[in-house]
N, C-alpha and C. Protein backbone atom coordinates (compact mmCIF):
# COMPACT_ATOMS: atom_id res chain seq x y z
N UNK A 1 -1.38 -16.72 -5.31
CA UNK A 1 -1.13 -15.61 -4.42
C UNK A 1 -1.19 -14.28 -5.18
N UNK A 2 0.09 -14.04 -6.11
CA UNK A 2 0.02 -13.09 -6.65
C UNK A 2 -0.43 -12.90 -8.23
N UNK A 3 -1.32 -12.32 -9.22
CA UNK A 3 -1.78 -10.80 -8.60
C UNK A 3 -3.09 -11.23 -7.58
N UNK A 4 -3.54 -10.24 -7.23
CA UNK A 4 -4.64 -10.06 -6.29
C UNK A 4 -5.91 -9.26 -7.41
N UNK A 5 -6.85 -9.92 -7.34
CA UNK A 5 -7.78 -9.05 -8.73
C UNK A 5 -9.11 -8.55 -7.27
N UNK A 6 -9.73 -7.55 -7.78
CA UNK A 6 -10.92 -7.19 -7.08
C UNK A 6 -11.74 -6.81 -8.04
N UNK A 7 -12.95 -6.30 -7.70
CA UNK A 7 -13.87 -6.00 -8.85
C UNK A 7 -13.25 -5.24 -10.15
N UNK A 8 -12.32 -3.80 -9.93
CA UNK A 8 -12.02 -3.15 -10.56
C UNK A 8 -10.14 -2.96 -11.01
N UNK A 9 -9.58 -3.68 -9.88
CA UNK A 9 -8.10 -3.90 -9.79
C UNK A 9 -7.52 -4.71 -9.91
N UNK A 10 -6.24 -4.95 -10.38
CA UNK A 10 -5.49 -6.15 -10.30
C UNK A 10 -4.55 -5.13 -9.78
N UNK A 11 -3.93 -5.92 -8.59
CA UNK A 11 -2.93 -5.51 -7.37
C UNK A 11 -1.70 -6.73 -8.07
N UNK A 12 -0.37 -6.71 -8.82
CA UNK A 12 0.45 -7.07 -9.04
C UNK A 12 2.10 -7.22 -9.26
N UNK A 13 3.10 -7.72 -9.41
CA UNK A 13 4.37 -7.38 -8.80
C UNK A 13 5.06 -6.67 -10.07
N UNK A 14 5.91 -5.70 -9.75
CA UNK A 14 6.05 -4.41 -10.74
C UNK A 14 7.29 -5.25 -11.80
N UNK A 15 7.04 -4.68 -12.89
CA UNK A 15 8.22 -5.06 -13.91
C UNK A 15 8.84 -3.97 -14.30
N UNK A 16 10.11 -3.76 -14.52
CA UNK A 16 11.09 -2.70 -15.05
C UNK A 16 10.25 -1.95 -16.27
N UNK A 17 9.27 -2.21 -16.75
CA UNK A 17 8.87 -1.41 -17.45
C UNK A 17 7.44 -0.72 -17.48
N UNK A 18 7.39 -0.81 -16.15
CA UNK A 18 6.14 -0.06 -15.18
C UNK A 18 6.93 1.84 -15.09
N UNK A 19 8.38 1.72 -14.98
CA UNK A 19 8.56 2.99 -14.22
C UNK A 19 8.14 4.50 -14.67
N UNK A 20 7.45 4.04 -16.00
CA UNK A 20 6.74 5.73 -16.80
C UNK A 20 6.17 5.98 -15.93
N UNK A 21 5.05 5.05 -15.84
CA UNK A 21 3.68 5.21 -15.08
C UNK A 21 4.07 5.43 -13.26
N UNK A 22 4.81 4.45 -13.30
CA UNK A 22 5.34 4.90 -11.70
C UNK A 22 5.84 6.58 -11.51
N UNK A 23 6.83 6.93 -12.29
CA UNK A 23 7.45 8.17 -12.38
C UNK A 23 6.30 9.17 -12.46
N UNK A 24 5.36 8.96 -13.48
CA UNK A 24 4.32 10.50 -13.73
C UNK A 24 3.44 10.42 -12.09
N UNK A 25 3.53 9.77 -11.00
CA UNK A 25 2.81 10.19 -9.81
C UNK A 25 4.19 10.25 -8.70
N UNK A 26 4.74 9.76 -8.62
CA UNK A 26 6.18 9.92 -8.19
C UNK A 26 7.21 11.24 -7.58
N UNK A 27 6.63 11.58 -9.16
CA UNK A 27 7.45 13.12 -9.60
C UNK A 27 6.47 14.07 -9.29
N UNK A 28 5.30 13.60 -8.95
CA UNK A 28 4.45 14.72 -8.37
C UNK A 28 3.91 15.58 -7.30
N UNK A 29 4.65 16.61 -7.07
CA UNK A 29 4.76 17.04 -5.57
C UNK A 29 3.49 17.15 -4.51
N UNK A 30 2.64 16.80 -5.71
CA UNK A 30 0.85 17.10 -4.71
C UNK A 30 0.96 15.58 -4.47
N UNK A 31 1.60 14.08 -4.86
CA UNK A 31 1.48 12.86 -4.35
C UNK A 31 2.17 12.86 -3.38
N UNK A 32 2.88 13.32 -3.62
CA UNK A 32 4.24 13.02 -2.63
C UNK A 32 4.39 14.13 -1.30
N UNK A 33 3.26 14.89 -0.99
CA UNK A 33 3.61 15.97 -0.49
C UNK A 33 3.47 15.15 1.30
N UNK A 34 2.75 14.09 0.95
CA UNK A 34 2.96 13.35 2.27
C UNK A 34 3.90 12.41 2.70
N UNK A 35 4.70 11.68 1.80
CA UNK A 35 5.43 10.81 1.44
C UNK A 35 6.85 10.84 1.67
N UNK A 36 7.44 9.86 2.38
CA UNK A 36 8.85 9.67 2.48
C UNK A 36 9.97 10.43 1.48
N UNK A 37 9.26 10.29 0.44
CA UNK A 37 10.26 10.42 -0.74
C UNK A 37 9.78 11.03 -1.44
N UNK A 38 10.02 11.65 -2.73
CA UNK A 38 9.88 12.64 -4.19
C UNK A 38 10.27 13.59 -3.14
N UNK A 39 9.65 14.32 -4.58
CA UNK A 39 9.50 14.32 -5.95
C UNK A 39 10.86 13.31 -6.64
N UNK A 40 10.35 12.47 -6.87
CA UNK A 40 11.51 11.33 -7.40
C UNK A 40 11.45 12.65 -8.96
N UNK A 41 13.58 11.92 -8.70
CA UNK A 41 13.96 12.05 -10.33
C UNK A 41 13.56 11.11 -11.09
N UNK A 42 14.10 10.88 -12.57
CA UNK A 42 14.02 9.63 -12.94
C UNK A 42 14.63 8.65 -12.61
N UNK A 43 16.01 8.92 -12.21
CA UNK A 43 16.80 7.94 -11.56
C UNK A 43 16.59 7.22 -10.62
N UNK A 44 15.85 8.25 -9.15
CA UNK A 44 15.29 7.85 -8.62
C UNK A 44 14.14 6.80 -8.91
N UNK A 45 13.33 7.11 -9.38
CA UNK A 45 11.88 6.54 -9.62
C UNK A 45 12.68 4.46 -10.16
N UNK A 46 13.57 4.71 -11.31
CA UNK A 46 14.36 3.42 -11.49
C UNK A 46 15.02 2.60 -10.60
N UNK A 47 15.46 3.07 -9.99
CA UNK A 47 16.12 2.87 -8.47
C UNK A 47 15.03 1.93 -7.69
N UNK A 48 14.00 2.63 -7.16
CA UNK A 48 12.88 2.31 -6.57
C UNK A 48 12.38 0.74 -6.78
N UNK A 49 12.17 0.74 -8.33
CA UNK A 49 11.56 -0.24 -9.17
C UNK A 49 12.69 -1.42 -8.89
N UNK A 50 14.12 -1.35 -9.50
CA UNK A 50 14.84 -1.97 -9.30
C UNK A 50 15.14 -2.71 -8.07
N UNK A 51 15.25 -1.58 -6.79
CA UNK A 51 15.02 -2.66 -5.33
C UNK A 51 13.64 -3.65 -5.22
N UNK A 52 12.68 -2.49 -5.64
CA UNK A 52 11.27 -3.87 -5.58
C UNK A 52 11.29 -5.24 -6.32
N UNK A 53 12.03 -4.80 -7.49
CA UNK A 53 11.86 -6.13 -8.10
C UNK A 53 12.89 -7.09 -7.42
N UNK A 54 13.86 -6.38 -6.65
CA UNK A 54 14.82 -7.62 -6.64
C UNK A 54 14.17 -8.24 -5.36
N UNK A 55 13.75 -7.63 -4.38
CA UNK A 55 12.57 -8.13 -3.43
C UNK A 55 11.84 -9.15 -3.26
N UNK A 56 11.21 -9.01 -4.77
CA UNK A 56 10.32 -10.13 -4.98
C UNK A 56 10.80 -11.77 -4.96
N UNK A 57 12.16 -11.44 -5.01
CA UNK A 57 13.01 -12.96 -4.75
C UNK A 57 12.94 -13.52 -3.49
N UNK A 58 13.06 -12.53 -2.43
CA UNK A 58 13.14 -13.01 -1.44
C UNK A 58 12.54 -14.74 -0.76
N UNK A 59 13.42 -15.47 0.16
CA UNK A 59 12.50 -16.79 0.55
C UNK A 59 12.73 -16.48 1.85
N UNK A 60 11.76 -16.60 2.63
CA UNK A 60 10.38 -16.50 2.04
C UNK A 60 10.23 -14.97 1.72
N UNK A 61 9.09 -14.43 1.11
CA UNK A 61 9.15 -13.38 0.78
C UNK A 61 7.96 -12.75 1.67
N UNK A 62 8.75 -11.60 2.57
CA UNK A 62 8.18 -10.36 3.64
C UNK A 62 7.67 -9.74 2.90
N UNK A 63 7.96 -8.92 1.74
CA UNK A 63 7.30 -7.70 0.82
C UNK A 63 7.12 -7.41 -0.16
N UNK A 64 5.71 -6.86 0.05
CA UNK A 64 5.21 -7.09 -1.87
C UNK A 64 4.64 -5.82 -2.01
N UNK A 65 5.49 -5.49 -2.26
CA UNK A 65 4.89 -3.91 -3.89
C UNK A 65 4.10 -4.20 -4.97
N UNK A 66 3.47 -4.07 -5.01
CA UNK A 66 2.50 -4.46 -5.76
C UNK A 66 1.90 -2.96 -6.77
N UNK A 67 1.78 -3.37 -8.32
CA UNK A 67 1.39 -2.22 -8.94
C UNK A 67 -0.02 -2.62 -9.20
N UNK A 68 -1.03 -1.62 -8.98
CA UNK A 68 -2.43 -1.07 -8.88
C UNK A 68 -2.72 -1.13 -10.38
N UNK A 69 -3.12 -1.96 -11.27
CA UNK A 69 -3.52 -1.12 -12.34
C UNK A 69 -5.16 -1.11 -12.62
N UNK A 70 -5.96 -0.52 -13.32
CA UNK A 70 -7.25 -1.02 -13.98
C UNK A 70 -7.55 -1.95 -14.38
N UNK A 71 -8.76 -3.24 -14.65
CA UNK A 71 -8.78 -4.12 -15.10
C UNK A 71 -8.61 -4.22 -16.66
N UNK A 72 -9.86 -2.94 -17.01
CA UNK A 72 -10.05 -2.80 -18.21
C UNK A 72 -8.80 -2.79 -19.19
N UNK A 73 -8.33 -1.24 -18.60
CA UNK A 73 -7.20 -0.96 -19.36
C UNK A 73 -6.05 -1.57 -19.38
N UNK A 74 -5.97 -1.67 -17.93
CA UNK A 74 -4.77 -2.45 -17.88
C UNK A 74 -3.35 -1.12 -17.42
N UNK A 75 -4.47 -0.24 -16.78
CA UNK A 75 -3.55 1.29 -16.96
C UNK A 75 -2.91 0.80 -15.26
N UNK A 76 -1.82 1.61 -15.19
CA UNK A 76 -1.02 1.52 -13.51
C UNK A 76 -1.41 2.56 -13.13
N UNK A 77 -2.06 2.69 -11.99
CA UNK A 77 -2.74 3.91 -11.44
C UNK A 77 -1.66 4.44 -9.90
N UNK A 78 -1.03 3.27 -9.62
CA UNK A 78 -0.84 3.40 -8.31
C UNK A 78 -0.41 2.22 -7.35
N UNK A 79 0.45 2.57 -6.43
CA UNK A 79 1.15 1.37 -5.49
C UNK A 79 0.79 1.24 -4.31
N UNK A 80 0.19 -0.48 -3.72
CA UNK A 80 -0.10 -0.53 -2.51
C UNK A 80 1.07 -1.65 -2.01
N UNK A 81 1.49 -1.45 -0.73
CA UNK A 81 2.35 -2.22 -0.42
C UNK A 81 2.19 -3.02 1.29
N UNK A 82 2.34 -4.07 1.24
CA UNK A 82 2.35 -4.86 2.72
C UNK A 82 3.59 -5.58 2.75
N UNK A 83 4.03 -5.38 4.03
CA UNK A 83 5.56 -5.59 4.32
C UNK A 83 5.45 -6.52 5.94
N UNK A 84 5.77 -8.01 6.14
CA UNK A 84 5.68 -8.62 7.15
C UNK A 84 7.20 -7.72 8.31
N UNK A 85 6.58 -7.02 9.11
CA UNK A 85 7.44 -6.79 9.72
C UNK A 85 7.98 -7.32 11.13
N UNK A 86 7.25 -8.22 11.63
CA UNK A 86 7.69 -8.77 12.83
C UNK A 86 6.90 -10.05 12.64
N UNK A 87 7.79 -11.20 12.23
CA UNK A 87 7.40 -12.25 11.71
C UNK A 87 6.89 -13.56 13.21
N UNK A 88 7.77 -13.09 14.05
CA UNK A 88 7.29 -14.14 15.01
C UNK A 88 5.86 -13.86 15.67
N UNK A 89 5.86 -12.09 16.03
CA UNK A 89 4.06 -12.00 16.19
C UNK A 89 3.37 -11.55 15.28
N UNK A 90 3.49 -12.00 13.85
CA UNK A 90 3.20 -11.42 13.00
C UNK A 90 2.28 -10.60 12.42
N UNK A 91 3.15 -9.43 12.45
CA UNK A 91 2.48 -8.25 12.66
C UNK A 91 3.11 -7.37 11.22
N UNK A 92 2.32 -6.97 10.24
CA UNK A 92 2.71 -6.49 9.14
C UNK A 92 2.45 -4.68 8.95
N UNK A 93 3.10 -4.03 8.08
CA UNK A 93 2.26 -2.62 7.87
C UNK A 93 2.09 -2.19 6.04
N UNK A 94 1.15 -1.42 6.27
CA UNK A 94 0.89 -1.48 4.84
C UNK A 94 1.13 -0.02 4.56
N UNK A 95 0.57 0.02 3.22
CA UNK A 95 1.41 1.94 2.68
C UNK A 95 0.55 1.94 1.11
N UNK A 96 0.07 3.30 0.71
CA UNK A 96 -0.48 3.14 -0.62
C UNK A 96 0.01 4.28 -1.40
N UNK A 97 0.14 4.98 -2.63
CA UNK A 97 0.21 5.98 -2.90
C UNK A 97 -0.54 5.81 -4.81
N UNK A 98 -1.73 6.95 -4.96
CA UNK A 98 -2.12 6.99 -5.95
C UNK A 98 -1.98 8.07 -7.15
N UNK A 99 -1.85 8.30 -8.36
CA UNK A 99 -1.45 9.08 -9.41
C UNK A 99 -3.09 10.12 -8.75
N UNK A 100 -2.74 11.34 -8.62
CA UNK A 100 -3.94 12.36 -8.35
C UNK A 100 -5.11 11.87 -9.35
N UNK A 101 -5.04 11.80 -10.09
CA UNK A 101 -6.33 11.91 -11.23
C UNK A 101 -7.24 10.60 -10.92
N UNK A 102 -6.62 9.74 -10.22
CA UNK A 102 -7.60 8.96 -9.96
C UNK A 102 -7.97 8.58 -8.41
N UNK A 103 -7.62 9.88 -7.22
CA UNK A 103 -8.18 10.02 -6.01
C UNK A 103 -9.69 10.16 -5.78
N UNK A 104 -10.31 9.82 -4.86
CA UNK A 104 -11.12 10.18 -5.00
C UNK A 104 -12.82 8.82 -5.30
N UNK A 105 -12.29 7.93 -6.02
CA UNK A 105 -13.01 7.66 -6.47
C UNK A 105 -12.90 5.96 -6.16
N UNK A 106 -12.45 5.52 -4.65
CA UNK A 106 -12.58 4.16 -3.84
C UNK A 106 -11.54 3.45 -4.85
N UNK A 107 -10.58 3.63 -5.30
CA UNK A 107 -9.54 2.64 -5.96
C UNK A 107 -8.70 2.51 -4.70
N UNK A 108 -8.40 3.39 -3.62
CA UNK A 108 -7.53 2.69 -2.84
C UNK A 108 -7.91 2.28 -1.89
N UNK A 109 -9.27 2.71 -1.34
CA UNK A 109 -10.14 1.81 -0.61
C UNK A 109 -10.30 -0.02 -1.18
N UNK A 110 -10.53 0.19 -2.21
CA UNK A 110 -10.48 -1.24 -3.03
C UNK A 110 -9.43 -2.16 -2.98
N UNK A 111 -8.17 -1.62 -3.18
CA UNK A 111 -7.03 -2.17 -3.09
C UNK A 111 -6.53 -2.47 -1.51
N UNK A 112 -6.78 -1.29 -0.74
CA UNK A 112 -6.22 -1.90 0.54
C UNK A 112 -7.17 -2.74 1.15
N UNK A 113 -7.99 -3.12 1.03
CA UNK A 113 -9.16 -3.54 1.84
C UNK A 113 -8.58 -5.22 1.07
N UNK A 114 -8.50 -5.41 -0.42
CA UNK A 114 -7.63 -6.63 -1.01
C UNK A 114 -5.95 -7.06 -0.36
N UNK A 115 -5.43 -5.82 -0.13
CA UNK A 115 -4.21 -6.05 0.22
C UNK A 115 -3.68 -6.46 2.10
N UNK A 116 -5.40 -6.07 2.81
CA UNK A 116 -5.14 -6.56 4.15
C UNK A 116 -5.84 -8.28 3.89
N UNK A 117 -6.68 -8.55 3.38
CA UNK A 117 -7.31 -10.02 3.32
C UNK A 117 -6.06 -10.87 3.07
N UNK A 118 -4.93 -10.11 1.83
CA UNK A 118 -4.17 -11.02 1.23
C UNK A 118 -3.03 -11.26 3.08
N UNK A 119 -3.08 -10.02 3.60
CA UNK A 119 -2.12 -9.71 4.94
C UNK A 119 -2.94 -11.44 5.79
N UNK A 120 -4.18 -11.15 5.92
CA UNK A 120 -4.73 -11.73 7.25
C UNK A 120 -4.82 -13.90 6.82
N UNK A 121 -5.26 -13.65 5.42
CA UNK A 121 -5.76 -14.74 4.88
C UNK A 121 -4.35 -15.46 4.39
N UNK A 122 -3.02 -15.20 3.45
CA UNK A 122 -2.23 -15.87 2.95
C UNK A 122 -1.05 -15.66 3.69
N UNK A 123 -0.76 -14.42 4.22
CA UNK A 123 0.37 -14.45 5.26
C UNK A 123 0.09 -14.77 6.99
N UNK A 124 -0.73 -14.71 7.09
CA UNK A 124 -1.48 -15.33 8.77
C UNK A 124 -0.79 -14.44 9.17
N UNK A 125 -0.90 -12.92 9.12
CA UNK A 125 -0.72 -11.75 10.00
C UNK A 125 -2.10 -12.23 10.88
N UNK A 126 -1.65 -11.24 12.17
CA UNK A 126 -2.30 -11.33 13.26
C UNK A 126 -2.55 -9.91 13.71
N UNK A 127 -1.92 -8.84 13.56
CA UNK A 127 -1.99 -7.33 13.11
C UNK A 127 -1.24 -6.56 12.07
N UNK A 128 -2.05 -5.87 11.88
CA UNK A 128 -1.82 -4.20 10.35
C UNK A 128 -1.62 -3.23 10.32
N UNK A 129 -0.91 -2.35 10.25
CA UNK A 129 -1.04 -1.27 10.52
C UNK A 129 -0.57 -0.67 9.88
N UNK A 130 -0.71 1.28 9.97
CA UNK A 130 -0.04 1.73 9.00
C UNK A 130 -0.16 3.43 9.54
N UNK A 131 0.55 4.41 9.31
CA UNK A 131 0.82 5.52 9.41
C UNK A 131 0.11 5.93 8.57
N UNK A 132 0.02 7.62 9.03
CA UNK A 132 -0.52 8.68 7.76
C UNK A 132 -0.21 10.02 8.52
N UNK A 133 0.24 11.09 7.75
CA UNK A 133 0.44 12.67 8.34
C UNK A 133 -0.69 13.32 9.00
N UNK A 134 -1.18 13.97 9.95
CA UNK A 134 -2.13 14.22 10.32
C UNK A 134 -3.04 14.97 9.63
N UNK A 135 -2.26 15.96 8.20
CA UNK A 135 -2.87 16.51 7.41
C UNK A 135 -3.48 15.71 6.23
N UNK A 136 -3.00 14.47 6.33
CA UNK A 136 -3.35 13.49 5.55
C UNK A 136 -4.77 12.48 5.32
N UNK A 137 -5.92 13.41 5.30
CA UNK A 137 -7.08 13.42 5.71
C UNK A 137 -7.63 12.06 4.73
N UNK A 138 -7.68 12.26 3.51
CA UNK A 138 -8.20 10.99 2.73
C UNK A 138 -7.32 9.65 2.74
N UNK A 139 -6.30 9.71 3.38
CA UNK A 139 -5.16 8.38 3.77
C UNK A 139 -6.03 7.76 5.51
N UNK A 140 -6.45 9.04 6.12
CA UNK A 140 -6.77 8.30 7.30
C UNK A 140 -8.74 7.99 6.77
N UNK A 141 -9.41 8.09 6.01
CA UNK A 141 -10.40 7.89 5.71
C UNK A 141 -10.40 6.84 5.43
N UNK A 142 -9.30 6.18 4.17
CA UNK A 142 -9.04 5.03 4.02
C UNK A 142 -9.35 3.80 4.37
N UNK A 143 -8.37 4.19 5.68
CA UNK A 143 -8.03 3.56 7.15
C UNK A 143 -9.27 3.06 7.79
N UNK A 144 -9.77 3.94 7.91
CA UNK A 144 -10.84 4.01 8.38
C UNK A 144 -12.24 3.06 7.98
N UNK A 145 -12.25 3.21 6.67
CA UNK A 145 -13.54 2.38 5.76
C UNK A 145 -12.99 1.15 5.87
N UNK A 146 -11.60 0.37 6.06
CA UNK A 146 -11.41 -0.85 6.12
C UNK A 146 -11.67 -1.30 7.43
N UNK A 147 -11.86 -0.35 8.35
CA UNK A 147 -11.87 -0.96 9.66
C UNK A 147 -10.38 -1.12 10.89
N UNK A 148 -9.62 -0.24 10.45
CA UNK A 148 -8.98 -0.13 11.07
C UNK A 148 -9.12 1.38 12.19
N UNK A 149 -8.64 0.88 13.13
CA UNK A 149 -8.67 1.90 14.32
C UNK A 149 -7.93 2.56 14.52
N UNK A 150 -8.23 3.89 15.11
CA UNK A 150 -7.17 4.31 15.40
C UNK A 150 -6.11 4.40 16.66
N UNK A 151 -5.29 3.89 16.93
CA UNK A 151 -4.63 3.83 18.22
C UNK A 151 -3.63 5.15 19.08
N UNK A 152 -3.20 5.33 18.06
CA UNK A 152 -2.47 6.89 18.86
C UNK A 152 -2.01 7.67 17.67
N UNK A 153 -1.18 8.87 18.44
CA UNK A 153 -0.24 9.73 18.03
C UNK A 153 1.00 9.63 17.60
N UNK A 154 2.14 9.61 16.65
CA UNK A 154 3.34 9.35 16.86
C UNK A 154 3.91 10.61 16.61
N UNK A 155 4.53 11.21 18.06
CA UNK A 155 5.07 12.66 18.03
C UNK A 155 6.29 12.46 17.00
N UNK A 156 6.68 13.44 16.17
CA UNK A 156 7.89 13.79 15.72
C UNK A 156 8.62 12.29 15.41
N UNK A 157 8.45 11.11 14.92
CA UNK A 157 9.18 10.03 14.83
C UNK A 157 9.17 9.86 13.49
N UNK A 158 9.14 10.82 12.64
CA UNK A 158 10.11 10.26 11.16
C UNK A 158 10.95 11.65 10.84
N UNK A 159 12.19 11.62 10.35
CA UNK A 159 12.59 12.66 10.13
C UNK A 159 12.70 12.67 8.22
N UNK A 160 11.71 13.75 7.46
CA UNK A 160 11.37 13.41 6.62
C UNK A 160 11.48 14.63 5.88
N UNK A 161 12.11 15.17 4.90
CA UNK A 161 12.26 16.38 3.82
C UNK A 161 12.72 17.40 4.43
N UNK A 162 13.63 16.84 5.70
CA UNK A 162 14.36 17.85 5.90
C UNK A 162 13.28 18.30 7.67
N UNK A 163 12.62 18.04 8.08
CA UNK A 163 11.70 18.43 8.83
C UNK A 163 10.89 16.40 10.05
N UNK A 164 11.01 16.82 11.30
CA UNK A 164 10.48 16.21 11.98
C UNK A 164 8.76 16.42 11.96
N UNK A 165 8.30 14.77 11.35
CA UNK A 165 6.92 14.65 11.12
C UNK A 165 6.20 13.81 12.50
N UNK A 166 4.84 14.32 12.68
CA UNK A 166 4.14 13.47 13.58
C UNK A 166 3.41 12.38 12.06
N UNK A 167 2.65 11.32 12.89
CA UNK A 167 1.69 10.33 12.15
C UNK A 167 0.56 9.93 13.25
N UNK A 168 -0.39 10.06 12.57
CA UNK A 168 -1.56 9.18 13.49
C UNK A 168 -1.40 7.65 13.27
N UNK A 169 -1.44 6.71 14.13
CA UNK A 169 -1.26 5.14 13.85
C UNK A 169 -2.45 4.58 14.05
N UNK A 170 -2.81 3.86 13.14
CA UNK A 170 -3.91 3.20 12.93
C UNK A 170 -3.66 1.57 12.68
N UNK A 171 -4.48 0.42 13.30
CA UNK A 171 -4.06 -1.00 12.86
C UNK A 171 -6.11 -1.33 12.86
N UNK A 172 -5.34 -2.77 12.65
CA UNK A 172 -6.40 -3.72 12.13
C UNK A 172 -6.27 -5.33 12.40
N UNK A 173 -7.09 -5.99 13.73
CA UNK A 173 -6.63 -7.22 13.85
C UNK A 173 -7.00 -8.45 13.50
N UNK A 174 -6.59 -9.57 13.08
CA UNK A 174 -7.48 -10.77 12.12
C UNK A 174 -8.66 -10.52 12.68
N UNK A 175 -8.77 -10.44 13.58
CA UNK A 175 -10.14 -11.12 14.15
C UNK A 175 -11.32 -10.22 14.17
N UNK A 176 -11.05 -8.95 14.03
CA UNK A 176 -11.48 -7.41 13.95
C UNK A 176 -11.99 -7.79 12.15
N UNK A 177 -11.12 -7.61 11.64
CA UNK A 177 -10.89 -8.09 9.87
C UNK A 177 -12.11 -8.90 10.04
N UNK A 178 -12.06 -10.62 10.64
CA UNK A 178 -13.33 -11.65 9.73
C UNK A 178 -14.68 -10.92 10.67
N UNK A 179 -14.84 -10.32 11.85
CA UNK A 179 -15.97 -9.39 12.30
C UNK A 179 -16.78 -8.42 11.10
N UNK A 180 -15.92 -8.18 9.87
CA UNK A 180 -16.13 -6.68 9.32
C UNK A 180 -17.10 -7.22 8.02
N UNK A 181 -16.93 -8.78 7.97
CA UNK A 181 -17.72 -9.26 6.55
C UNK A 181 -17.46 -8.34 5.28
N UNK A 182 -16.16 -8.22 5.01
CA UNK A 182 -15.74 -7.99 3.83
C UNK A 182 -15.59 -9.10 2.67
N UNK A 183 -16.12 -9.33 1.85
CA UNK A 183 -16.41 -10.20 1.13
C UNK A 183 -14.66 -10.67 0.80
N UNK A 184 -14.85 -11.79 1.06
CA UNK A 184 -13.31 -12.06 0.60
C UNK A 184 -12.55 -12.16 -0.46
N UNK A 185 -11.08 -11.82 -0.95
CA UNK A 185 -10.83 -11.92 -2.39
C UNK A 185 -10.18 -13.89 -2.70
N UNK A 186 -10.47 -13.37 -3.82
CA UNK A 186 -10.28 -15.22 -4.39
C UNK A 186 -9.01 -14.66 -4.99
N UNK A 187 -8.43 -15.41 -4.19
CA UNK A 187 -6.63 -15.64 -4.31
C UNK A 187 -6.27 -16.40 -5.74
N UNK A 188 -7.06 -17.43 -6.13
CA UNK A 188 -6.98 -18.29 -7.22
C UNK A 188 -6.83 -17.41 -8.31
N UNK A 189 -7.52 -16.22 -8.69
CA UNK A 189 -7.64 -15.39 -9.74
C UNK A 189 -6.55 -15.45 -10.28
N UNK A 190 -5.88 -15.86 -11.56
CA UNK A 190 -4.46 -15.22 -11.83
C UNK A 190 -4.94 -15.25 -13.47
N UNK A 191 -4.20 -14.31 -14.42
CA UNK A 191 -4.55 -13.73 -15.77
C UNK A 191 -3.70 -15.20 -16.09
């Protein structure tokens, strides 16, 4: 199951000594300027890490944070996450956030497009979905290149930095997913 490798990524579950790399995009107000949370402190940013990891215990386990790194390097670029949220029609949502310096250039296209197969193929979700700010133009592009649609508006329903946010909602359904001939990821991969 876990990690998830793609041509250029390994999508894997975070260890307490990820949180540098977590923290330097975290703490960054141009990442985060869409985002629930930050500019994380450091405390914060530890915090974070600490609930994910204890997560990963869960039985069965709903949610996986997963850290983004390079193959090569082996560098953490960034976090994609899928969370089973309504298990009887199982219906999951996903969430990504990347260190700026490496926007731009299909790493989170890569990863989410791995992280819905792992949704449709090992958790037998049946729908995906996921939010983004309306100013949040390369999050709904994303969205978009995997094949997800867009379904509506969500007026004012997060209250977030102090300020009521809208989101455009976008999903993605198995059956939509094996239509799209995305080459599938091989789950077997593990380092």
């Amino acid at each position: 199951m876990i990690p998830l490798e793609t041509q250029r990524l390994i999508l894997q579950d975070f260890v307490e000594s990820d949180w540098p790399a977590v923290h330097q995009y975290a703490s960054d107000p141009k990442v985060v300027r869409y985002l629930t949370f930050g500019p994380n402190s450091e405390e914060d940013t530890k915090s974070f890490l600490q609930r994910e990891i204890s997560l990963q215990e869960e039985k069965p386990r709903q949610h996986f944070a997963l850290a983004v790194t390079l193959k090569p390097q082996k560098q953490l670029i960034g976090i994609c996450r899928i969370s089973v949220q309504d298990l009887g029609n199982k219906i999951g949502s996903i969430g990504y956030s990347f260190a700026k310096e490496f926007w731009g250039q299909g790493y989170a296209t890569e990863a989410v497009k791995a992280l819905v197969s792992f949704g449709f193929q090992e958790l037998g979700l049946h729908r995906i979905f996921a939010t983004c700010h309306p100013e949040n133009i390369s999050s709904a592009r994303v969205m978009q290149k995997i094949g997800m649609q867009q379904e509506g508006y969500l007026r004012e329903h997060h209250w977030i930095k102090g300020e009521w946010r809208d989101s455009w909602l976008y999903a993605i359904l198995e059956h939509e997913w094996r239509g799209l001939k995305i080459s599938p990821i091989d789950f077997s991969c593990k380092d």
